[in-house]
PDB file of N, CA and C in Angstrom:
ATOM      1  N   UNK A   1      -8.465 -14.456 -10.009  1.00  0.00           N
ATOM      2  CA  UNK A   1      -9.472 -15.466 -10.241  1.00  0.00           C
ATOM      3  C   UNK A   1      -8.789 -16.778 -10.606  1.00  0.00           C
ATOM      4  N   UNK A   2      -8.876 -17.858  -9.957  1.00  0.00           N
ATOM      5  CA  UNK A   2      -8.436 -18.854 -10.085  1.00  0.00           C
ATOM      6  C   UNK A   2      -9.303 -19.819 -10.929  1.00  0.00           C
ATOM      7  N   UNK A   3      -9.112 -20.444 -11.560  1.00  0.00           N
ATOM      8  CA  UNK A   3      -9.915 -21.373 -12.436  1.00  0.00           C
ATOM      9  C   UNK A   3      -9.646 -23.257 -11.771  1.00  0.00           C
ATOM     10  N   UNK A   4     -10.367 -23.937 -11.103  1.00  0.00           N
ATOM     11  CA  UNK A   4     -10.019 -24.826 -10.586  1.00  0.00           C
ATOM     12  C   UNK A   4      -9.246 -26.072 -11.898  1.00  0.00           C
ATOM     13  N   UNK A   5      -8.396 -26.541 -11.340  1.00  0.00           N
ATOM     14  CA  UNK A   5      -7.603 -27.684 -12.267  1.00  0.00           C
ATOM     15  C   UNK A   5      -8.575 -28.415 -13.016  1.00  0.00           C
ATOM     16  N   UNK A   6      -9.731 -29.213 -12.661  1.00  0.00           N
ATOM     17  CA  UNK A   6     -10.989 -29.523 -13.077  1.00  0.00           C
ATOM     18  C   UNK A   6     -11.113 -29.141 -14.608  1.00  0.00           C
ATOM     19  N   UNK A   7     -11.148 -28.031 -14.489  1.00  0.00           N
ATOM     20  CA  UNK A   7     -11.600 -27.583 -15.820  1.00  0.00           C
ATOM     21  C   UNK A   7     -10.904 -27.672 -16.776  1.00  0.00           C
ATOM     22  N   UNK A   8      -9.683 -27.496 -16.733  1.00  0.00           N
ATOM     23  CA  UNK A   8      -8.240 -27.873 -17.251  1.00  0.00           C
ATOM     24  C   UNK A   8      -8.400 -29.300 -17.932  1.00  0.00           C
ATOM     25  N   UNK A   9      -8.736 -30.122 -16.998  1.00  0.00           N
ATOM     26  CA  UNK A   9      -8.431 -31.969 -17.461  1.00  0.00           C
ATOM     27  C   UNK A   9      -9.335 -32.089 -18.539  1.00  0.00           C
ATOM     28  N   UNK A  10     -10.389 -31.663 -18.091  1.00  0.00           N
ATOM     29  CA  UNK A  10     -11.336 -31.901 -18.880  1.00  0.00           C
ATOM     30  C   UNK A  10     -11.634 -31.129 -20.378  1.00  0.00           C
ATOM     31  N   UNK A  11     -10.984 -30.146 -20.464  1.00  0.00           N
ATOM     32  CA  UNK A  11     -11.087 -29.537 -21.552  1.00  0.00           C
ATOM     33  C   UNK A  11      -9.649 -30.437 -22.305  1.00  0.00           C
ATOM     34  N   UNK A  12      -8.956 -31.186 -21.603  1.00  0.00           N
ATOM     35  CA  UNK A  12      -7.484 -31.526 -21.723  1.00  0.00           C
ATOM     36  C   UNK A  12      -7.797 -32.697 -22.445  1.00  0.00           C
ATOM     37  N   UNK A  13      -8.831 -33.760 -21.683  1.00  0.00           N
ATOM     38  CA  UNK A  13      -9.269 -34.759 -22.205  1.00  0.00           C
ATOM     39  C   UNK A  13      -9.967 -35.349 -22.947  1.00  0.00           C
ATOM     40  N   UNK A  14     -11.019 -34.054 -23.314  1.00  0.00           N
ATOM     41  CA  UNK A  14     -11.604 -33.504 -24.582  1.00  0.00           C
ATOM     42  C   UNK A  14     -11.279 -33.985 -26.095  1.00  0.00           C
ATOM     43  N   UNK A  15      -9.665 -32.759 -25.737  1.00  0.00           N
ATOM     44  CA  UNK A  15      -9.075 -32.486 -27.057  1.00  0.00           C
ATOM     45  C   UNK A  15      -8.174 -34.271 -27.306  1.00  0.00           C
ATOM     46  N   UNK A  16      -7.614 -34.858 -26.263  1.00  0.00           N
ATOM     47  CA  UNK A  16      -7.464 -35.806 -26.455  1.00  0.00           C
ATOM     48  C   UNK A  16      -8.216 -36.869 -27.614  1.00  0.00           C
ATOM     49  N   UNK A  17      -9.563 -36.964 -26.582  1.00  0.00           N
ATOM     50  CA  UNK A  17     -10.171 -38.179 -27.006  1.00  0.00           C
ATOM     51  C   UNK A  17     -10.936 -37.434 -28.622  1.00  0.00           C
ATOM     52  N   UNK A  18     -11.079 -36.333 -28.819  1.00  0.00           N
ATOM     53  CA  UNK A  18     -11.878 -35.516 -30.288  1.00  0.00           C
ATOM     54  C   UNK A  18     -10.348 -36.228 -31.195  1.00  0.00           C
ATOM     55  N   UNK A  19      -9.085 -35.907 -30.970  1.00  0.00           N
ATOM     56  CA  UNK A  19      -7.919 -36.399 -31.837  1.00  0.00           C
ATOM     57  C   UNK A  19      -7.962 -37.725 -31.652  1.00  0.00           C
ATOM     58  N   UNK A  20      -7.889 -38.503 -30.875  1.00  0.00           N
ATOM     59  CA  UNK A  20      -7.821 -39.907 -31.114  1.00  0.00           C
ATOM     60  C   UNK A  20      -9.098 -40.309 -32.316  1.00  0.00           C
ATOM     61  N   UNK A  21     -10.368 -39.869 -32.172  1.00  0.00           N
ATOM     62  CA  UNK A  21     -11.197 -40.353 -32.795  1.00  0.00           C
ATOM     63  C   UNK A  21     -11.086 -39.668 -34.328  1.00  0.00           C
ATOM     64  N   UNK A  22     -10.709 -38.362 -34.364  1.00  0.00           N
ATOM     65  CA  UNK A  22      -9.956 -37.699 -35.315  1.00  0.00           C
ATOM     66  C   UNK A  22      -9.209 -38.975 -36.364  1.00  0.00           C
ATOM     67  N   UNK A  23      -8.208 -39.583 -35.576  1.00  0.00           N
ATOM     68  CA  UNK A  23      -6.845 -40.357 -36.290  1.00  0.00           C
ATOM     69  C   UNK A  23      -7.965 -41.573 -36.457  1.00  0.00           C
ATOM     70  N   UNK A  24      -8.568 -42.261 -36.124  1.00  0.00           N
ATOM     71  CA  UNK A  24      -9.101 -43.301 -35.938  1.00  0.00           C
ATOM     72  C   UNK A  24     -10.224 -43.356 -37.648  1.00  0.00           C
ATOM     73  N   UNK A  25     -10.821 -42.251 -37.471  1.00  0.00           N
ATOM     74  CA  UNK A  25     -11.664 -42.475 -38.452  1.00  0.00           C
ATOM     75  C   UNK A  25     -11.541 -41.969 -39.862  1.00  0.00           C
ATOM     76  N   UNK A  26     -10.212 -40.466 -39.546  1.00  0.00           N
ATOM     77  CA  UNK A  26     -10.585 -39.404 -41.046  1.00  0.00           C
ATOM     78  C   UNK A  26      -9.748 -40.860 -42.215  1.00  0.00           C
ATOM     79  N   UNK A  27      -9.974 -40.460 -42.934  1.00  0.00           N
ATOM     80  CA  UNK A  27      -9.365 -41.209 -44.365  1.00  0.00           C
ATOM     81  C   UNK A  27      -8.322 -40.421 -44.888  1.00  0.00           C
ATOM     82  N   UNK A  28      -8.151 -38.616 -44.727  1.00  0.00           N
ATOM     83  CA  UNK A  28      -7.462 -37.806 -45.519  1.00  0.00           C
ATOM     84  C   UNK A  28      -6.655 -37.709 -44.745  1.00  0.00           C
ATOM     85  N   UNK A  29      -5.185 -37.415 -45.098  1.00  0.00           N
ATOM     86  CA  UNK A  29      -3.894 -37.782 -44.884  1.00  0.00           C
ATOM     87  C   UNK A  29      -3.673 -35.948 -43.652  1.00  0.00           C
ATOM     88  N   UNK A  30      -4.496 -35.191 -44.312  1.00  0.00           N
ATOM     89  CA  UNK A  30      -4.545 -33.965 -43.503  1.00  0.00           C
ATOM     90  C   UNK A  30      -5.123 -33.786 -42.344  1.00  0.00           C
ATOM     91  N   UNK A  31      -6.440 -34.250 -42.385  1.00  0.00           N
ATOM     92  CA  UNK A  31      -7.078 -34.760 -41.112  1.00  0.00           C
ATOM     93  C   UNK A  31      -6.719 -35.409 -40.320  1.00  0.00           C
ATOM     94  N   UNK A  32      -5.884 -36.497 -40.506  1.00  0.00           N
ATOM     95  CA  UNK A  32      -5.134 -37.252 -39.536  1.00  0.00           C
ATOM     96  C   UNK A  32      -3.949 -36.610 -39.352  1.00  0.00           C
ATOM     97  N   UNK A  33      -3.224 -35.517 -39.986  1.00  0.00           N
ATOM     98  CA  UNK A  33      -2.361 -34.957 -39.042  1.00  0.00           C
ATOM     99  C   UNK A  33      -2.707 -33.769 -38.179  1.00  0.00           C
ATOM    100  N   UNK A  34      -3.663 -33.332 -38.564  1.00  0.00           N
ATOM    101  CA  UNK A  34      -4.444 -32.219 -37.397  1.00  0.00           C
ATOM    102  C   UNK A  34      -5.108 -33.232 -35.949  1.00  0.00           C
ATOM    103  N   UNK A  35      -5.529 -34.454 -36.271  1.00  0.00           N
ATOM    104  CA  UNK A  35      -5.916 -35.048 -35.264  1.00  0.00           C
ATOM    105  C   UNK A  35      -4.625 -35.563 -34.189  1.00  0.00           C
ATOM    106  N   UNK A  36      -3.661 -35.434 -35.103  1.00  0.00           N
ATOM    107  CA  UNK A  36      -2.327 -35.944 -34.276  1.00  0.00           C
ATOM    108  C   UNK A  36      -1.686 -34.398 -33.902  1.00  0.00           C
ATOM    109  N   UNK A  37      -2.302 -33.216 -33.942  1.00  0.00           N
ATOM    110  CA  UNK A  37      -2.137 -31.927 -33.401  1.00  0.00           C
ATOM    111  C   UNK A  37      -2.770 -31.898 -32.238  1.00  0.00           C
ATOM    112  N   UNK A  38      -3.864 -32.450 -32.179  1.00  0.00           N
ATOM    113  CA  UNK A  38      -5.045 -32.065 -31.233  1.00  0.00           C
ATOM    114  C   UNK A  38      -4.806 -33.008 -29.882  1.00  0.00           C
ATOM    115  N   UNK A  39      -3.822 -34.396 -30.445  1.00  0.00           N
ATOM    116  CA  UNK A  39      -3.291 -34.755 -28.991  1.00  0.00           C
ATOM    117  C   UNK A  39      -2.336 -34.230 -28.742  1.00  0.00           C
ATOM    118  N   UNK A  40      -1.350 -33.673 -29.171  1.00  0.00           N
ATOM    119  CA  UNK A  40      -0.242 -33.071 -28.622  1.00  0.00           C
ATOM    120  C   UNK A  40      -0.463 -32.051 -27.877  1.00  0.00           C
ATOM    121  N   UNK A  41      -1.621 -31.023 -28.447  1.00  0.00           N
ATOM    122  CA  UNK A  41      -1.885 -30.051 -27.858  1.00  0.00           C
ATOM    123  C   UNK A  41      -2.817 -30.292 -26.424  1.00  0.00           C
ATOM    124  N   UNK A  42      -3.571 -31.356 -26.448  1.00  0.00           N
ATOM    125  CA  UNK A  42      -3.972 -31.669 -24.812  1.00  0.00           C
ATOM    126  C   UNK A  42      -2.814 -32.433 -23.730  1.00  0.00           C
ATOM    127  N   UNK A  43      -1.507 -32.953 -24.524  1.00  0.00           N
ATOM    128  CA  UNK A  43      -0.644 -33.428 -23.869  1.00  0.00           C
ATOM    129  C   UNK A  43       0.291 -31.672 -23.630  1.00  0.00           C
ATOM    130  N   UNK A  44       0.300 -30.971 -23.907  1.00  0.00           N
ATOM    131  CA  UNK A  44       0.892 -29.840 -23.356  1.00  0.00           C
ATOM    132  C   UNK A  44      -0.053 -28.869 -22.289  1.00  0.00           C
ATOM    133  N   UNK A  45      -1.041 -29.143 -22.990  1.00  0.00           N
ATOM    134  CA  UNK A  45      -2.414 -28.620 -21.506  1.00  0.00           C
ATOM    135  C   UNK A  45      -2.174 -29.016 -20.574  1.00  0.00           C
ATOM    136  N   UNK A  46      -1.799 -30.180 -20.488  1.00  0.00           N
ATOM    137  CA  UNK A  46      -1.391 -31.098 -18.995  1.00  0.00           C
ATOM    138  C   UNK A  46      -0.453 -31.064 -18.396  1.00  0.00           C
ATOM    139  N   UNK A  47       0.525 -30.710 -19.166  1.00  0.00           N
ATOM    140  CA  UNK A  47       2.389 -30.696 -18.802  1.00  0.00           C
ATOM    141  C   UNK A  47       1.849 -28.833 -17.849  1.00  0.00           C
ATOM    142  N   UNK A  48       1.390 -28.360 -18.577  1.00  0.00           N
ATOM    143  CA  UNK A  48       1.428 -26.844 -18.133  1.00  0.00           C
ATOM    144  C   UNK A  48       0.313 -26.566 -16.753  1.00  0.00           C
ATOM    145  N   UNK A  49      -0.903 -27.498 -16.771  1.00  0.00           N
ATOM    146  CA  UNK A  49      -1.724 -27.237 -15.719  1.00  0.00           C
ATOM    147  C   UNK A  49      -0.633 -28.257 -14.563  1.00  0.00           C
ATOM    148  N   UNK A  50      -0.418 -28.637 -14.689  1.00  0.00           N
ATOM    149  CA  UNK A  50      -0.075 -29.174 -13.835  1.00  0.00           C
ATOM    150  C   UNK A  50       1.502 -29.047 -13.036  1.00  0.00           C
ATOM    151  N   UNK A  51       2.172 -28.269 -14.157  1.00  0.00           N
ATOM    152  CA  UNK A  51       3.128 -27.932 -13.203  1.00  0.00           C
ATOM    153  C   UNK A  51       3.010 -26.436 -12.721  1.00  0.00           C
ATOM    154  N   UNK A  52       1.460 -25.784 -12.981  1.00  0.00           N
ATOM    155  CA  UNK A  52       1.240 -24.717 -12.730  1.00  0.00           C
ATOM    156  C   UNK A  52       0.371 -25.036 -10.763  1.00  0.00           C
ATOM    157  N   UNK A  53       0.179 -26.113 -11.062  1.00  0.00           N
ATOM    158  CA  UNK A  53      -0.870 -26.320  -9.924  1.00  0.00           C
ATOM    159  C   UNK A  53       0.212 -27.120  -8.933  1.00  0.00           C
ATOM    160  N   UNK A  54       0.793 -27.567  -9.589  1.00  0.00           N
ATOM    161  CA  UNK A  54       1.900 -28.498  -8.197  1.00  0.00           C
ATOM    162  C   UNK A  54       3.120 -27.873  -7.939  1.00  0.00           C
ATOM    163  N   UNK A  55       3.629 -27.215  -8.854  1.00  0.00           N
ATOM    164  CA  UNK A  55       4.861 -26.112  -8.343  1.00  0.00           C
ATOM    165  C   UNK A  55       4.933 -25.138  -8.947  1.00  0.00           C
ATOM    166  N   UNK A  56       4.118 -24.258  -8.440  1.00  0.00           N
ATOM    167  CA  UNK A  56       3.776 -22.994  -9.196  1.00  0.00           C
ATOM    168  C   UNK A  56       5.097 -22.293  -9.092  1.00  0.00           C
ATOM    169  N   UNK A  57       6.427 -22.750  -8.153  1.00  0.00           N
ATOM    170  CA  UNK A  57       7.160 -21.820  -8.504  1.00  0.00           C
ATOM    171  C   UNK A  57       8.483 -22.092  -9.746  1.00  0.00           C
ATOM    172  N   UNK A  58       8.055 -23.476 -10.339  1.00  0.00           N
ATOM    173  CA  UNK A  58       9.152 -23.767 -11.562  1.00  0.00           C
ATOM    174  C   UNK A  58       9.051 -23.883 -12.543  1.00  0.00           C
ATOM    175  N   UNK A  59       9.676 -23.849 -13.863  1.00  0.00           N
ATOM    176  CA  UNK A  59       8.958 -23.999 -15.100  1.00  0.00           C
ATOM    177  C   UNK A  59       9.741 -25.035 -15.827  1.00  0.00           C
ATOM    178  N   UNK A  60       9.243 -25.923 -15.136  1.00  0.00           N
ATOM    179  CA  UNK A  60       9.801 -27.806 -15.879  1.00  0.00           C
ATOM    180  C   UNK A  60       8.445 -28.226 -16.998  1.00  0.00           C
ATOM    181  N   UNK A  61       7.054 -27.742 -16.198  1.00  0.00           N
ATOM    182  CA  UNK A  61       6.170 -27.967 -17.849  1.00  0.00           C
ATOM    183  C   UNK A  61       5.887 -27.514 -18.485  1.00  0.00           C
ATOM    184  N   UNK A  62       6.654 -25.761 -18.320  1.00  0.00           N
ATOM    185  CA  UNK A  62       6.472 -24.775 -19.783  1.00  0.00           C
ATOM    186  C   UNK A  62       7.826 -24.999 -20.740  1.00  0.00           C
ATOM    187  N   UNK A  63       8.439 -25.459 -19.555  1.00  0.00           N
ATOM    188  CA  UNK A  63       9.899 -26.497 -21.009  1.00  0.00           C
ATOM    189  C   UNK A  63       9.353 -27.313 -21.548  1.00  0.00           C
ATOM    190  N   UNK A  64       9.042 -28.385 -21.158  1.00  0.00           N
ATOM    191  CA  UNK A  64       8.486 -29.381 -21.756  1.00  0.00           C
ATOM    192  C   UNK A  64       7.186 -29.099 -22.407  1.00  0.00           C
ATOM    193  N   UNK A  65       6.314 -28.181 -22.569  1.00  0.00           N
ATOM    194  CA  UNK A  65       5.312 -27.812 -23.193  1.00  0.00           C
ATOM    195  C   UNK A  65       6.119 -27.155 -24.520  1.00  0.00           C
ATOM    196  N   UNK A  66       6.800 -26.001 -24.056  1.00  0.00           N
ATOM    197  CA  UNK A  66       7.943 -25.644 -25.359  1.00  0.00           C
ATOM    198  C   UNK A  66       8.198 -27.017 -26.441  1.00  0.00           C
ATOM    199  N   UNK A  67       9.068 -27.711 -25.589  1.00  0.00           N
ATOM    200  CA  UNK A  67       9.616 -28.756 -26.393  1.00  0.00           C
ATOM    201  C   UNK A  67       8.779 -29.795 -27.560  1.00  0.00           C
ATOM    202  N   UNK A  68       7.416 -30.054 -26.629  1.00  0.00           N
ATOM    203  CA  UNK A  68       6.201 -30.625 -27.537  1.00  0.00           C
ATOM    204  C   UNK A  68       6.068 -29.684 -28.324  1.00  0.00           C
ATOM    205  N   UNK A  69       5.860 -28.615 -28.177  1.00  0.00           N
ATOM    206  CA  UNK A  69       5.688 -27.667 -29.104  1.00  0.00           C
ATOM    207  C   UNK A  69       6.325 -27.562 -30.634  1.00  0.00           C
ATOM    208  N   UNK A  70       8.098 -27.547 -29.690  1.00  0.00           N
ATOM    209  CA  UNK A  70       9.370 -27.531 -31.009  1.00  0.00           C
ATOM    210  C   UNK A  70       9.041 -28.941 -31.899  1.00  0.00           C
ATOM    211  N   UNK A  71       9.144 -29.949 -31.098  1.00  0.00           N
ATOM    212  CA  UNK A  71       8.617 -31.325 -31.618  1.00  0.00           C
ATOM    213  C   UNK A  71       7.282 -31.604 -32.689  1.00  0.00           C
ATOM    214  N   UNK A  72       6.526 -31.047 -31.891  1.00  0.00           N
ATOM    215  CA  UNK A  72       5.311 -30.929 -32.911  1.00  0.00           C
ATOM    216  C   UNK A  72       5.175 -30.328 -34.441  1.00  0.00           C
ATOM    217  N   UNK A  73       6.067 -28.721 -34.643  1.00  0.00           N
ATOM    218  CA  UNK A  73       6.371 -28.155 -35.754  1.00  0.00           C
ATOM    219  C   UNK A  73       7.125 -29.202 -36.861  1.00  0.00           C
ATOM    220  N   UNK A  74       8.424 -29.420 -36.020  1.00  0.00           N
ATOM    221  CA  UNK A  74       9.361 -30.207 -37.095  1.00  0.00           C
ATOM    222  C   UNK A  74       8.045 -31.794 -37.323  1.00  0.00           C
ATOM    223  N   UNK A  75       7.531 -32.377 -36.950  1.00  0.00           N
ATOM    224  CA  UNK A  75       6.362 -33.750 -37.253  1.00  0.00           C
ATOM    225  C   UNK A  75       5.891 -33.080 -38.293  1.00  0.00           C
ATOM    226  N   UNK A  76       4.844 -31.849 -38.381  1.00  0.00           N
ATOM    227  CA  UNK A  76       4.541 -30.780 -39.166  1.00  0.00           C
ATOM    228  C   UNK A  76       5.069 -30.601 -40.677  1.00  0.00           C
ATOM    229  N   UNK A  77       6.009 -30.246 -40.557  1.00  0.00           N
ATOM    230  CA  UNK A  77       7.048 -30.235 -41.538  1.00  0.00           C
ATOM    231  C   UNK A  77       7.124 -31.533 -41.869  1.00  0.00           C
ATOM    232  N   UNK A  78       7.733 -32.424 -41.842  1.00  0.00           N
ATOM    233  CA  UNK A  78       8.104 -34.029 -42.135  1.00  0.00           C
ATOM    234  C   UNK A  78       6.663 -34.173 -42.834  1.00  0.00           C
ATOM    235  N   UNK A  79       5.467 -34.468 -41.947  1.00  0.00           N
ATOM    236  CA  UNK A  79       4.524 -35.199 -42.244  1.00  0.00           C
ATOM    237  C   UNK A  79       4.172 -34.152 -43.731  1.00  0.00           C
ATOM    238  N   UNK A  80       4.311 -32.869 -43.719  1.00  0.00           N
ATOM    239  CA  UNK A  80       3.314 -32.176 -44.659  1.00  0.00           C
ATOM    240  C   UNK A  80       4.005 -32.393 -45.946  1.00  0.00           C
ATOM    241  N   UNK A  81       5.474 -32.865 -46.269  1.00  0.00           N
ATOM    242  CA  UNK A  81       6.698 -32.669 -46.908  1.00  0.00           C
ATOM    243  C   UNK A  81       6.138 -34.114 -47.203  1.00  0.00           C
ATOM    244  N   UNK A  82       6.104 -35.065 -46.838  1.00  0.00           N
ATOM    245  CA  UNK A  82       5.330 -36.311 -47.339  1.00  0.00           C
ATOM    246  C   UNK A  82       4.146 -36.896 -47.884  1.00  0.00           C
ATOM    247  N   UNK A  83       3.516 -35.469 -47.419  1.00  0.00           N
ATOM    248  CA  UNK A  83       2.035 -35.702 -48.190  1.00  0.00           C
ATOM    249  C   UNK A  83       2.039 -34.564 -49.343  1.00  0.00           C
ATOM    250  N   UNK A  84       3.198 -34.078 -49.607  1.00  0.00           N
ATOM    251  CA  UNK A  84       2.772 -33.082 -51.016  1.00  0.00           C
ATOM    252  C   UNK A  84       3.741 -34.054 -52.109  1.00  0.00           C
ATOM    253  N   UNK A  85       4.795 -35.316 -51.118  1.00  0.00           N
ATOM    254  CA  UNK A  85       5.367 -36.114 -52.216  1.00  0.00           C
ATOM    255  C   UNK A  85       3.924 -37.361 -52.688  1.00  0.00           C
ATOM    256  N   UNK A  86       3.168 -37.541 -52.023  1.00  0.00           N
ATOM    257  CA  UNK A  86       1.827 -38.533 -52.095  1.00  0.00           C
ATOM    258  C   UNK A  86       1.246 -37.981 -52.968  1.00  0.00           C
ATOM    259  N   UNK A  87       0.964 -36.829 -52.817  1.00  0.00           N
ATOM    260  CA  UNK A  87       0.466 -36.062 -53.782  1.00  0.00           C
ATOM    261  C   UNK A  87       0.473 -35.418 -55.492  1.00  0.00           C
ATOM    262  N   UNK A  88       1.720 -35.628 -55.292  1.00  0.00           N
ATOM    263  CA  UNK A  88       2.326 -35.330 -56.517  1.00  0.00           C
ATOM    264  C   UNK A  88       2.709 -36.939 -56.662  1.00  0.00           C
ATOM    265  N   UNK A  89       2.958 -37.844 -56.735  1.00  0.00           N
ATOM    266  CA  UNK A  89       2.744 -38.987 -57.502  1.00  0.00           C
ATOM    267  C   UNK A  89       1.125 -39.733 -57.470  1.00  0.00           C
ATOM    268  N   UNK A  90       0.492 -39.443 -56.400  1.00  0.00           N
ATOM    269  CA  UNK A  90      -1.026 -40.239 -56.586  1.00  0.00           C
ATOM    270  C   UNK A  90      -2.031 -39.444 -57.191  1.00  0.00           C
ATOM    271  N   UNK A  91      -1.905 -38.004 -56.987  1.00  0.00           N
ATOM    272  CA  UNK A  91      -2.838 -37.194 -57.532  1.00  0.00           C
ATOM    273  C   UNK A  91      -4.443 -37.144 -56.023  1.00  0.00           C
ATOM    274  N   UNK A  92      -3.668 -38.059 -54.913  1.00  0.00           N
ATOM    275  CA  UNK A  92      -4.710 -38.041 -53.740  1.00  0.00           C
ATOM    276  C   UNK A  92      -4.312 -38.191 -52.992  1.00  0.00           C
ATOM    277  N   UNK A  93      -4.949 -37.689 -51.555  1.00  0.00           N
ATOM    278  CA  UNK A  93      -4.569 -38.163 -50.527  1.00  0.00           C
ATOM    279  C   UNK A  93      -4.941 -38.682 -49.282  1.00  0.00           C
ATOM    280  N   UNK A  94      -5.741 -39.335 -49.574  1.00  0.00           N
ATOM    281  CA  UNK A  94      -6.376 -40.764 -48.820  1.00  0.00           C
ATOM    282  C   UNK A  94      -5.311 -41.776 -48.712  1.00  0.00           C
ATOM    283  N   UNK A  95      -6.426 -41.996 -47.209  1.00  0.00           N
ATOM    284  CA  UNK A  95      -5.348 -43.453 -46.921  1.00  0.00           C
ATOM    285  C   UNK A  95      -5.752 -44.254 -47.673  1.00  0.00           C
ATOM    286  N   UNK A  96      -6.275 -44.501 -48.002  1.00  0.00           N
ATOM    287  CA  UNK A  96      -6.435 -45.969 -48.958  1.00  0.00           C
ATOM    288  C   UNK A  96      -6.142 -46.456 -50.122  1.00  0.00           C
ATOM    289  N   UNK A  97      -5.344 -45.138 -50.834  1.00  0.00           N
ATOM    290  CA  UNK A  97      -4.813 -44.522 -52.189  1.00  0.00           C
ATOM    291  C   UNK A  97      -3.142 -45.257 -51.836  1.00  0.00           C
ATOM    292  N   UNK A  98      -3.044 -45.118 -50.426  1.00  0.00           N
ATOM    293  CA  UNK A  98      -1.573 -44.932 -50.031  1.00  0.00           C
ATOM    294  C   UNK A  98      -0.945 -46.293 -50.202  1.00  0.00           C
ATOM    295  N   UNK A  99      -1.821 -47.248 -49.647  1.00  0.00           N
ATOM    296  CA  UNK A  99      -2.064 -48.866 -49.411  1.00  0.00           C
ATOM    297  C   UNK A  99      -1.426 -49.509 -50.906  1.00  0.00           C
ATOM    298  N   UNK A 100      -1.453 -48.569 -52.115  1.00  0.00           N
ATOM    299  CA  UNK A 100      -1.333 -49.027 -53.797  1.00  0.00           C
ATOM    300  C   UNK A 100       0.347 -48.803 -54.057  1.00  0.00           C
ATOM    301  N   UNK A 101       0.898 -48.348 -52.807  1.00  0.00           N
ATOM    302  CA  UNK A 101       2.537 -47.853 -53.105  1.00  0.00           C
ATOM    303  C   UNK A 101       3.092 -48.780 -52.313  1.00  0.00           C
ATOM    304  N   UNK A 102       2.885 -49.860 -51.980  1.00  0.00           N
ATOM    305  CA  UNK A 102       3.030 -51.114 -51.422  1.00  0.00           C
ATOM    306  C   UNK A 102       4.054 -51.831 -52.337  1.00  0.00           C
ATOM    307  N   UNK A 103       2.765 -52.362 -53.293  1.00  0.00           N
ATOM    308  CA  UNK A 103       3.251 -52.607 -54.570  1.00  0.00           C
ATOM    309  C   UNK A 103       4.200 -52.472 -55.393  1.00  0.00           C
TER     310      UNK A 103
END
């Protein structure tokens, strides 16, 4: 059973545009890194439909899906390792809390 590419983009472009609006609007420092999950993860939907549909016989976008992948964990790490240091000096973690370490 083949599932046409179609369905792919669109579930692809979905998760895109739900994370962009994700990063755009949350205030909490967590929410905006799950929204910056949710594009990575439609930017590997794409690397993979598509090198599944144009050369089904190589795996150049399950490397590169890997690699977003490896990439994505270590951001993960960094970003979460920065918001438990926000945390432990602001007692919050809103962006707008963050804006006061300027200063």
């Amino acid at each position: 059973m083949n599932i046409p590419v179609e369905y792919f983009l669109v579930l692809s472009t979905l998760l895109f545009f739900i994370g962009v609006f994700g990063f755009i609007v949350r205030k909490n420092l967590i929410g905006i890194l799950m929204s910056i999950e949710l594009v990575l993860n439609a930017v590997n939907i794409n690397f993979v439909v598509f090198n599944r549909f144009l050369y089904p016989d190589k795996l150049e976008g399950f490397i590169y899906g890997l690699f977003v992948i490896i990439v994505a964990a270590a951001e993960t790490a960094v970003a979460i390792a920065i918001i438990i240091n926000v945390y432990r000096n602001m007692k919050n973690i809103d962006v707008n809390s963050i804006k006061e370490l300027k200063n």
